[in-house]
PDB file of N, CA and C in Angstrom:
ATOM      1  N   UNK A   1      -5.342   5.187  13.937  1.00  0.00           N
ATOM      2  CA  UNK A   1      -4.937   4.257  12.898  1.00  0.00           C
ATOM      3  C   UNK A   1      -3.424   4.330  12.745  1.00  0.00           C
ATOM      4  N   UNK A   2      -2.447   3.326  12.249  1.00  0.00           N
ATOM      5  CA  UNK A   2      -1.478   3.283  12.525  1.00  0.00           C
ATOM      6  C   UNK A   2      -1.046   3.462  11.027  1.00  0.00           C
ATOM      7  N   UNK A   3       0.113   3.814  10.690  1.00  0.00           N
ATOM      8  CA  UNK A   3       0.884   4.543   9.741  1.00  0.00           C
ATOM      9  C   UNK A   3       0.627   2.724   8.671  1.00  0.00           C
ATOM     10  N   UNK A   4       0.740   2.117   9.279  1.00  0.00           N
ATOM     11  CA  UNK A   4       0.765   0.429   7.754  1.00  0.00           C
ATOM     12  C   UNK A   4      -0.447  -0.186   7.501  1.00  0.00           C
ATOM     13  N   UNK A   5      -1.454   0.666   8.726  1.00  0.00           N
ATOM     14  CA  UNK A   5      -3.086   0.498   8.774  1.00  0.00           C
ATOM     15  C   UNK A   5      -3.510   1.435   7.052  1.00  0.00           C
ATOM     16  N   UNK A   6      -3.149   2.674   7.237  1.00  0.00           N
ATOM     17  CA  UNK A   6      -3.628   3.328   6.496  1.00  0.00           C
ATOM     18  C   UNK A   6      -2.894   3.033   4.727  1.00  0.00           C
ATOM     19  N   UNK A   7      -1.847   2.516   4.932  1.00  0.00           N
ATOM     20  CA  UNK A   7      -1.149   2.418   3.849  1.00  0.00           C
ATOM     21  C   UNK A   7      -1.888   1.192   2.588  1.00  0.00           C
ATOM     22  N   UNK A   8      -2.080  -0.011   3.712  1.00  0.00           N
ATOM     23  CA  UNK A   8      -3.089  -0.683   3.186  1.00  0.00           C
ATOM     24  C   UNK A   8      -4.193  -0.659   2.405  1.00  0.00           C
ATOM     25  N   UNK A   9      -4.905   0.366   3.582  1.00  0.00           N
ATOM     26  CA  UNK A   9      -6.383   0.565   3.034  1.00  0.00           C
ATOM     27  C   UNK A   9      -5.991   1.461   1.695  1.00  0.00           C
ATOM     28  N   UNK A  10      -5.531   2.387   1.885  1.00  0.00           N
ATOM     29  CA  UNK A  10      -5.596   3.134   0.594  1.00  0.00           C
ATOM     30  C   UNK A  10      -5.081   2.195  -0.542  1.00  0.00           C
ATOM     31  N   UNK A  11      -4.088   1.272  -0.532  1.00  0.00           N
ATOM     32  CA  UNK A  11      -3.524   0.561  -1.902  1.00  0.00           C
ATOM     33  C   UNK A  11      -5.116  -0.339  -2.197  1.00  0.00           C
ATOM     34  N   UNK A  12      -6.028  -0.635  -0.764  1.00  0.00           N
ATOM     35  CA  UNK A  12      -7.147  -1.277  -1.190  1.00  0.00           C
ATOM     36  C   UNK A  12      -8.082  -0.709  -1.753  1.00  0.00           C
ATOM     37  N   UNK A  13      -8.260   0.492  -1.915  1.00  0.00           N
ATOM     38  CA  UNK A  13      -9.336   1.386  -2.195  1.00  0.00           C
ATOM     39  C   UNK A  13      -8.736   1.770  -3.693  1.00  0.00           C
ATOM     40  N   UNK A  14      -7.304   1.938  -3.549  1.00  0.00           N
ATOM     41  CA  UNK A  14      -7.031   2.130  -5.099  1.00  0.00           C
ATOM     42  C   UNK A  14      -7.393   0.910  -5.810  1.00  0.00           C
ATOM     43  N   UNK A  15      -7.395  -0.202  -5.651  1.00  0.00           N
ATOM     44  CA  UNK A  15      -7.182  -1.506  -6.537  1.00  0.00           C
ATOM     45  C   UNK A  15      -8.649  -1.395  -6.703  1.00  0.00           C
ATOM     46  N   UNK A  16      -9.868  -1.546  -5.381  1.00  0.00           N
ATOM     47  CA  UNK A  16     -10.803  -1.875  -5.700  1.00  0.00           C
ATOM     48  C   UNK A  16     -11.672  -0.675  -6.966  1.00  0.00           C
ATOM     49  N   UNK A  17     -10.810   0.543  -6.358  1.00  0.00           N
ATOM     50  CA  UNK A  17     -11.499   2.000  -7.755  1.00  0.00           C
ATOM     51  C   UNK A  17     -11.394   1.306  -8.869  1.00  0.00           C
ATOM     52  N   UNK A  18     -10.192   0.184  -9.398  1.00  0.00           N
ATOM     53  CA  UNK A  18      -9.472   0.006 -10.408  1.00  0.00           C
ATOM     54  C   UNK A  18     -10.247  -1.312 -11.040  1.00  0.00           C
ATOM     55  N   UNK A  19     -10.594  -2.249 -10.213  1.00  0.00           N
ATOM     56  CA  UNK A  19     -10.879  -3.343 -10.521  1.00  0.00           C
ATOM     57  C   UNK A  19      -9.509  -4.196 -10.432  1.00  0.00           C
ATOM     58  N   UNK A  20      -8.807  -4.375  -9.788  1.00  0.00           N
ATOM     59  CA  UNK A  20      -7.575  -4.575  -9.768  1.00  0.00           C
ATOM     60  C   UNK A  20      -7.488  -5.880  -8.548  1.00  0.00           C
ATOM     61  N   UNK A  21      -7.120  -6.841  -8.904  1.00  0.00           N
ATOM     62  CA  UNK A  21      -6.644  -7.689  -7.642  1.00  0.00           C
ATOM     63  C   UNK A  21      -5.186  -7.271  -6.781  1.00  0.00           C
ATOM     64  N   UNK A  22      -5.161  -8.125  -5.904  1.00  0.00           N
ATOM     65  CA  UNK A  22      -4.045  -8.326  -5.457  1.00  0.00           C
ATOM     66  C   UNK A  22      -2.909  -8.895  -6.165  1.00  0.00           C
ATOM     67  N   UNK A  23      -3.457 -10.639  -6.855  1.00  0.00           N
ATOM     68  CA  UNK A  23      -2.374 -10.911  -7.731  1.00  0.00           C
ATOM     69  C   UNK A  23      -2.111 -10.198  -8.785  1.00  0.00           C
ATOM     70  N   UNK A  24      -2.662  -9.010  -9.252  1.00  0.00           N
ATOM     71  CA  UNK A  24      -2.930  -8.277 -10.487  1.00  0.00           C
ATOM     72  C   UNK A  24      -1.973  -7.367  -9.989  1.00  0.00           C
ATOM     73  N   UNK A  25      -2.295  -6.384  -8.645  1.00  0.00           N
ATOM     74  CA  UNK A  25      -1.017  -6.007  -8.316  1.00  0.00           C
ATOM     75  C   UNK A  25       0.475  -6.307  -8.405  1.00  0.00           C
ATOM     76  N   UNK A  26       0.393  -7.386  -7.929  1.00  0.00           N
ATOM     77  CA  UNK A  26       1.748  -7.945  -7.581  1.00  0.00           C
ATOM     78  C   UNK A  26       2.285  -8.040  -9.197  1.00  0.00           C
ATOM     79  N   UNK A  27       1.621  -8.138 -10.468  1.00  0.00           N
ATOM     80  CA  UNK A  27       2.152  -8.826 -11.713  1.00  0.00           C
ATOM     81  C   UNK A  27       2.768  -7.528 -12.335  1.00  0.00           C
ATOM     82  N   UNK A  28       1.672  -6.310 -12.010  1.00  0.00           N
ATOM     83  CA  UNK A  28       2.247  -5.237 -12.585  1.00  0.00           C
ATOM     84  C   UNK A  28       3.193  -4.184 -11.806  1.00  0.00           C
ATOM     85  N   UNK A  29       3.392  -4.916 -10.741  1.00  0.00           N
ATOM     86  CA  UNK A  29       4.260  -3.724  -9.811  1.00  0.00           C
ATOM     87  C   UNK A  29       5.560  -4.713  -9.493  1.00  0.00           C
ATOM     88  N   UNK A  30       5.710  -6.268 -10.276  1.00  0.00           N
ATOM     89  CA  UNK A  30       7.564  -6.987 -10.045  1.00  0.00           C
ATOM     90  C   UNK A  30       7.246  -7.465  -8.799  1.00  0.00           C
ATOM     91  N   UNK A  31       6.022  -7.568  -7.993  1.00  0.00           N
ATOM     92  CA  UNK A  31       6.777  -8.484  -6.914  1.00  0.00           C
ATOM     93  C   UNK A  31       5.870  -9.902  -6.711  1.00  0.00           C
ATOM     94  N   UNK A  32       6.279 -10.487  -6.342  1.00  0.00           N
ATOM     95  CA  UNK A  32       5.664 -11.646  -5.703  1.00  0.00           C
ATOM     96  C   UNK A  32       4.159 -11.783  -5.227  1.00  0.00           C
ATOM     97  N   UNK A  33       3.262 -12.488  -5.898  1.00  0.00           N
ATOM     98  CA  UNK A  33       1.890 -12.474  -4.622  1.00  0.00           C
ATOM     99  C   UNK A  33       1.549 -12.412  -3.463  1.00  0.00           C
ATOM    100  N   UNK A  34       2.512 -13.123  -2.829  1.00  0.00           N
ATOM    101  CA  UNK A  34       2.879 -13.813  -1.413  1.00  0.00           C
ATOM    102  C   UNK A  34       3.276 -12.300  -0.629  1.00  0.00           C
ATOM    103  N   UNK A  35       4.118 -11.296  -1.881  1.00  0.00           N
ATOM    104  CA  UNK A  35       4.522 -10.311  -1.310  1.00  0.00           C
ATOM    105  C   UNK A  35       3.403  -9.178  -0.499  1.00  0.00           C
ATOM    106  N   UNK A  36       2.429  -9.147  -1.946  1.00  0.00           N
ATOM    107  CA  UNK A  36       1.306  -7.887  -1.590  1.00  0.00           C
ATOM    108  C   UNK A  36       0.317  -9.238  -0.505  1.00  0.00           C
ATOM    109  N   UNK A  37       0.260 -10.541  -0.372  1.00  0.00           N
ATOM    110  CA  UNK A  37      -0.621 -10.822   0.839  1.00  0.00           C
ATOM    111  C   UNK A  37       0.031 -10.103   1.931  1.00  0.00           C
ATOM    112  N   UNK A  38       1.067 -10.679   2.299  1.00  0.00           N
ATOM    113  CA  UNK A  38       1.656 -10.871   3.203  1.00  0.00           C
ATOM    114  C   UNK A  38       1.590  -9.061   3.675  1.00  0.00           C
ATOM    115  N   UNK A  39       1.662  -7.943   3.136  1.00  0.00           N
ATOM    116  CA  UNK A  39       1.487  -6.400   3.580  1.00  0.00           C
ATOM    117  C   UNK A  39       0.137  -6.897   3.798  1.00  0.00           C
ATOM    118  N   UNK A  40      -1.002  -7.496   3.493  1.00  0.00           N
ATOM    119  CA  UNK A  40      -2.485  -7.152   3.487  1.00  0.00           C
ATOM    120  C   UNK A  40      -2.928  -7.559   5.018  1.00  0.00           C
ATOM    121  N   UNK A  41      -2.097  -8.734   5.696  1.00  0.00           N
ATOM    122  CA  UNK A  41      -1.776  -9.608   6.685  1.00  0.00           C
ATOM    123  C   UNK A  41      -1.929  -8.778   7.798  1.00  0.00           C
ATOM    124  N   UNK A  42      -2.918  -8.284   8.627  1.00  0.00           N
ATOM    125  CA  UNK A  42      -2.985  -7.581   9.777  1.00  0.00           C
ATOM    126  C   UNK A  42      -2.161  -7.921  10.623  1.00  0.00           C
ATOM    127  N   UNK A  43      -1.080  -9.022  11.033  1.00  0.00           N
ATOM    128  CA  UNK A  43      -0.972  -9.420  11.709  1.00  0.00           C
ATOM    129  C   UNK A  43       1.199  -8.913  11.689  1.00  0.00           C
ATOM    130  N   UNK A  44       0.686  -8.311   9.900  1.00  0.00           N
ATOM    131  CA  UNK A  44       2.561  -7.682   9.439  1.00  0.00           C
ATOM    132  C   UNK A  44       2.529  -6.380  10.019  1.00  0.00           C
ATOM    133  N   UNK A  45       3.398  -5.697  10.702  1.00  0.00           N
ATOM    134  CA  UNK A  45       3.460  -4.152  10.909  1.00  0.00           C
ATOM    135  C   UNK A  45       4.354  -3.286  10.179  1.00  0.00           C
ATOM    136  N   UNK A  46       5.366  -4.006   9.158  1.00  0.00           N
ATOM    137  CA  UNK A  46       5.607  -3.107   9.005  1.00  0.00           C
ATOM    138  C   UNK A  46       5.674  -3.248   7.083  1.00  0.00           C
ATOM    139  N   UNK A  47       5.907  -1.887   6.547  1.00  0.00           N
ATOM    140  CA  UNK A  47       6.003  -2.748   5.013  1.00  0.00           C
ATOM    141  C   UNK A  47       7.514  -1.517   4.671  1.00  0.00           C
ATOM    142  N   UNK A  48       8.246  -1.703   4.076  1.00  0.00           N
ATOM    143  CA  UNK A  48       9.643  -0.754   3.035  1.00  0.00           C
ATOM    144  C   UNK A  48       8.544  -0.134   2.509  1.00  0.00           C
ATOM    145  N   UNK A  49       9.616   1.377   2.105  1.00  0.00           N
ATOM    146  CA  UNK A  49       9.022   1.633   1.362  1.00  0.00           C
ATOM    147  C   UNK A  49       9.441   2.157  -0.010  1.00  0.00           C
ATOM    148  N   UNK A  50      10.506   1.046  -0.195  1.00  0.00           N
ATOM    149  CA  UNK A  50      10.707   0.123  -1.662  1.00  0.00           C
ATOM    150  C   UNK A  50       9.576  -0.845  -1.634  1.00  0.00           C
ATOM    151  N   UNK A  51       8.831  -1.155  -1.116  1.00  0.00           N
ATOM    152  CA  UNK A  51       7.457  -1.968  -1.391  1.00  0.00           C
ATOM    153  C   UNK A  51       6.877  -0.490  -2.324  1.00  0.00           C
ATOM    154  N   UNK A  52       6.796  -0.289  -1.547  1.00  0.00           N
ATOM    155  CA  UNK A  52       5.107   1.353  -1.295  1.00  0.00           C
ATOM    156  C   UNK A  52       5.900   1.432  -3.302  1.00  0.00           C
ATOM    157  N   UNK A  53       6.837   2.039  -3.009  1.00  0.00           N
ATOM    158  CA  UNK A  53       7.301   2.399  -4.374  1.00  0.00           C
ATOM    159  C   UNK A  53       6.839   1.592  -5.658  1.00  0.00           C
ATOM    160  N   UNK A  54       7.406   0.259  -5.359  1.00  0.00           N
ATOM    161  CA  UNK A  54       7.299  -0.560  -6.275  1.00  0.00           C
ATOM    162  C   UNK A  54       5.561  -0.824  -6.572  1.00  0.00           C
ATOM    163  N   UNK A  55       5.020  -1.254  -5.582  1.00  0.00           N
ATOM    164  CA  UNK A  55       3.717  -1.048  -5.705  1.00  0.00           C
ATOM    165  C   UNK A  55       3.046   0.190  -6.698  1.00  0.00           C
ATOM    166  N   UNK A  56       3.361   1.541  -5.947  1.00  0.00           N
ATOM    167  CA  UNK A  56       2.729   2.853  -6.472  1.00  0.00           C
ATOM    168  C   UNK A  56       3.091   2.881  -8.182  1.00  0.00           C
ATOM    169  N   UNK A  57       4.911   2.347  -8.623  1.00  0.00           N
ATOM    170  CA  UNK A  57       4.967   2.377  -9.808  1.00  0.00           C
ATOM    171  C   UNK A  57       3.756   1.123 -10.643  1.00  0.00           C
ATOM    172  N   UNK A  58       3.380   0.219 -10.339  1.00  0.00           N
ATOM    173  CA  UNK A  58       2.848  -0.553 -11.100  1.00  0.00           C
ATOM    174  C   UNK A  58       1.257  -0.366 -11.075  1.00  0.00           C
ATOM    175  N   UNK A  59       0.901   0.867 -10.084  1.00  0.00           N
ATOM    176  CA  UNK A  59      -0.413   1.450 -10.465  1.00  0.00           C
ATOM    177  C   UNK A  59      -0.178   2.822 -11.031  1.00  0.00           C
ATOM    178  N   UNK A  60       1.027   3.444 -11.390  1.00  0.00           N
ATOM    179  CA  UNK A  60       1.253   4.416 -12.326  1.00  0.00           C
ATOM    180  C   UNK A  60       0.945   5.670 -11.619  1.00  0.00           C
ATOM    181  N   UNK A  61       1.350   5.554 -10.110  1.00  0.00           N
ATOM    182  CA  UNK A  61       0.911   6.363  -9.412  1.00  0.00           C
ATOM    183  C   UNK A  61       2.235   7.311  -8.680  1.00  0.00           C
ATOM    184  N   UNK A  62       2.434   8.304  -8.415  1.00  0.00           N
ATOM    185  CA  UNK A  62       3.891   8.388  -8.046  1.00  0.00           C
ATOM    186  C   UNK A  62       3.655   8.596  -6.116  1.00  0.00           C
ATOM    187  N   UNK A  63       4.820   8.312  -5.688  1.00  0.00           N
ATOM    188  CA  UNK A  63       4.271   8.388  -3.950  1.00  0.00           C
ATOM    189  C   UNK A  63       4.272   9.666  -3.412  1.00  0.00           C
ATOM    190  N   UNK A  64       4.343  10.671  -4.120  1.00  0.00           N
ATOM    191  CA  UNK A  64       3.371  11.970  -3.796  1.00  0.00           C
ATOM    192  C   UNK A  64       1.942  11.579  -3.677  1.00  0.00           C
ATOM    193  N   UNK A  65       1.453  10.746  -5.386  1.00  0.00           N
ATOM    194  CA  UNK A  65       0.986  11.248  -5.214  1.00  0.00           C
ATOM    195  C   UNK A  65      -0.725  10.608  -4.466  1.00  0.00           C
ATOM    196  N   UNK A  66       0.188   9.121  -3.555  1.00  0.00           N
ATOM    197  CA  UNK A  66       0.209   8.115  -3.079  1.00  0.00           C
ATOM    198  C   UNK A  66      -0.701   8.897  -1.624  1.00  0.00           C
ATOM    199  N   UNK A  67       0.347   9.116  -1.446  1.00  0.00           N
ATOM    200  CA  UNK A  67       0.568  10.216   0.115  1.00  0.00           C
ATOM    201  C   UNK A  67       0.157  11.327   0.442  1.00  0.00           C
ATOM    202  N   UNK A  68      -0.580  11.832  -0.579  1.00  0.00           N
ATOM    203  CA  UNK A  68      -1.342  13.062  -0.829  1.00  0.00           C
ATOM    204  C   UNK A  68      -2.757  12.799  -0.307  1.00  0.00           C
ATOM    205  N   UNK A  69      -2.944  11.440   0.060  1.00  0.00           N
ATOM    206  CA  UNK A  69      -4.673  11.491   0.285  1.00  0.00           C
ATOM    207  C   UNK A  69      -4.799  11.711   1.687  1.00  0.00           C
ATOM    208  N   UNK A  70      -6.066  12.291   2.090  1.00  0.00           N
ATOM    209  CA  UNK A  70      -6.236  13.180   3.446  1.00  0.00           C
ATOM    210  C   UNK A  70      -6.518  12.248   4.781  1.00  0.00           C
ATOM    211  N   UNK A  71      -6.488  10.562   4.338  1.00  0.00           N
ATOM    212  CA  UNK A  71      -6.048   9.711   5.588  1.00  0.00           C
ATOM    213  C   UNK A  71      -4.777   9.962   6.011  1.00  0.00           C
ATOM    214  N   UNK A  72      -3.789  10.071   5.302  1.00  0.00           N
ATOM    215  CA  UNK A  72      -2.091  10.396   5.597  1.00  0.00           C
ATOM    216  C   UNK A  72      -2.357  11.405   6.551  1.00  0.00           C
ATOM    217  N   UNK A  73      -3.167  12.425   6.718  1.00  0.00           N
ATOM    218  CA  UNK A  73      -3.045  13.699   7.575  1.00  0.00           C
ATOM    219  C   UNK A  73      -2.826  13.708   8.726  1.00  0.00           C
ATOM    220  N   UNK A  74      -3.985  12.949   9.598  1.00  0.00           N
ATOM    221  CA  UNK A  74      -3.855  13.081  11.137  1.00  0.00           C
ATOM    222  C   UNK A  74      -3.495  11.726  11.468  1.00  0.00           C
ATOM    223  N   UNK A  75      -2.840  11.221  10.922  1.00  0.00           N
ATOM    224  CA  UNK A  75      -1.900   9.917  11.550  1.00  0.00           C
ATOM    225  C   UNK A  75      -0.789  10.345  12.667  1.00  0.00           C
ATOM    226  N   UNK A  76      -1.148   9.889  13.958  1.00  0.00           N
ATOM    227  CA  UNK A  76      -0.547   9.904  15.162  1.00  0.00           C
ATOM    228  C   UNK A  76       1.113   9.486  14.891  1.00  0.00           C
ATOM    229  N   UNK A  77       1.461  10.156  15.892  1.00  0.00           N
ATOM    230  CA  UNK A  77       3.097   9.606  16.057  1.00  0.00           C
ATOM    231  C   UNK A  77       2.987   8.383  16.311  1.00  0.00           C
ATOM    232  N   UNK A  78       3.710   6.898  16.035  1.00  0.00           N
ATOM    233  CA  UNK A  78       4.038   5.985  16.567  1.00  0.00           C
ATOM    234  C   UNK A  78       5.154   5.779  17.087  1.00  0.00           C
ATOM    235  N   UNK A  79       4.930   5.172  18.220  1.00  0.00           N
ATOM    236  CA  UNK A  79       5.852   4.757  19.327  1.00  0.00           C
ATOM    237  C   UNK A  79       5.899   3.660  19.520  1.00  0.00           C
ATOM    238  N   UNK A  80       7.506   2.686  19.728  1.00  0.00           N
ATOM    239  CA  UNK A  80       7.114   1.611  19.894  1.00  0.00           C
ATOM    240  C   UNK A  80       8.243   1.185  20.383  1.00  0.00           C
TER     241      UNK A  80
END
């Protein structure tokens, strides 16, 4: 799985724990809708991570403690 594969899923797994949309995201974390599709977009590789941030602040989450979950672990080197 690739390092913006996993980043995804987990902001998806947090929202869905939450009951939380996407546009719901985007309202409480300052950015744009278009913004959090467009990371959801398999087809984007890469996301800032002044996204990740901004995101993590508007689920009240800090990016410890974001990055702390045990998908982050064995994520391969990417090369590209």
């Amino acid at each position: 799985m690739h390092v913006k594969d996993a980043v995804v899923e987990h902001f998806k797994e947090i929202c869905e724990k939450r009951g939380i949309t996407p546009n719901e995201l985007a309202t409480r974390s300052g950015v744009t809708p278009s913004t959090v599709y467009s990371m959801l977009d398999e087809r984007r590789r890469h996301i800032s991570i002044v996204l990740i941030k901004k995101l993590c602040d508007g689920l009240e989450i800090t990016l410890g403690e974001f990055f702390s979950a045990p998908r982050f672990d064995g994520l391969e080197q990417e090369i590209q």
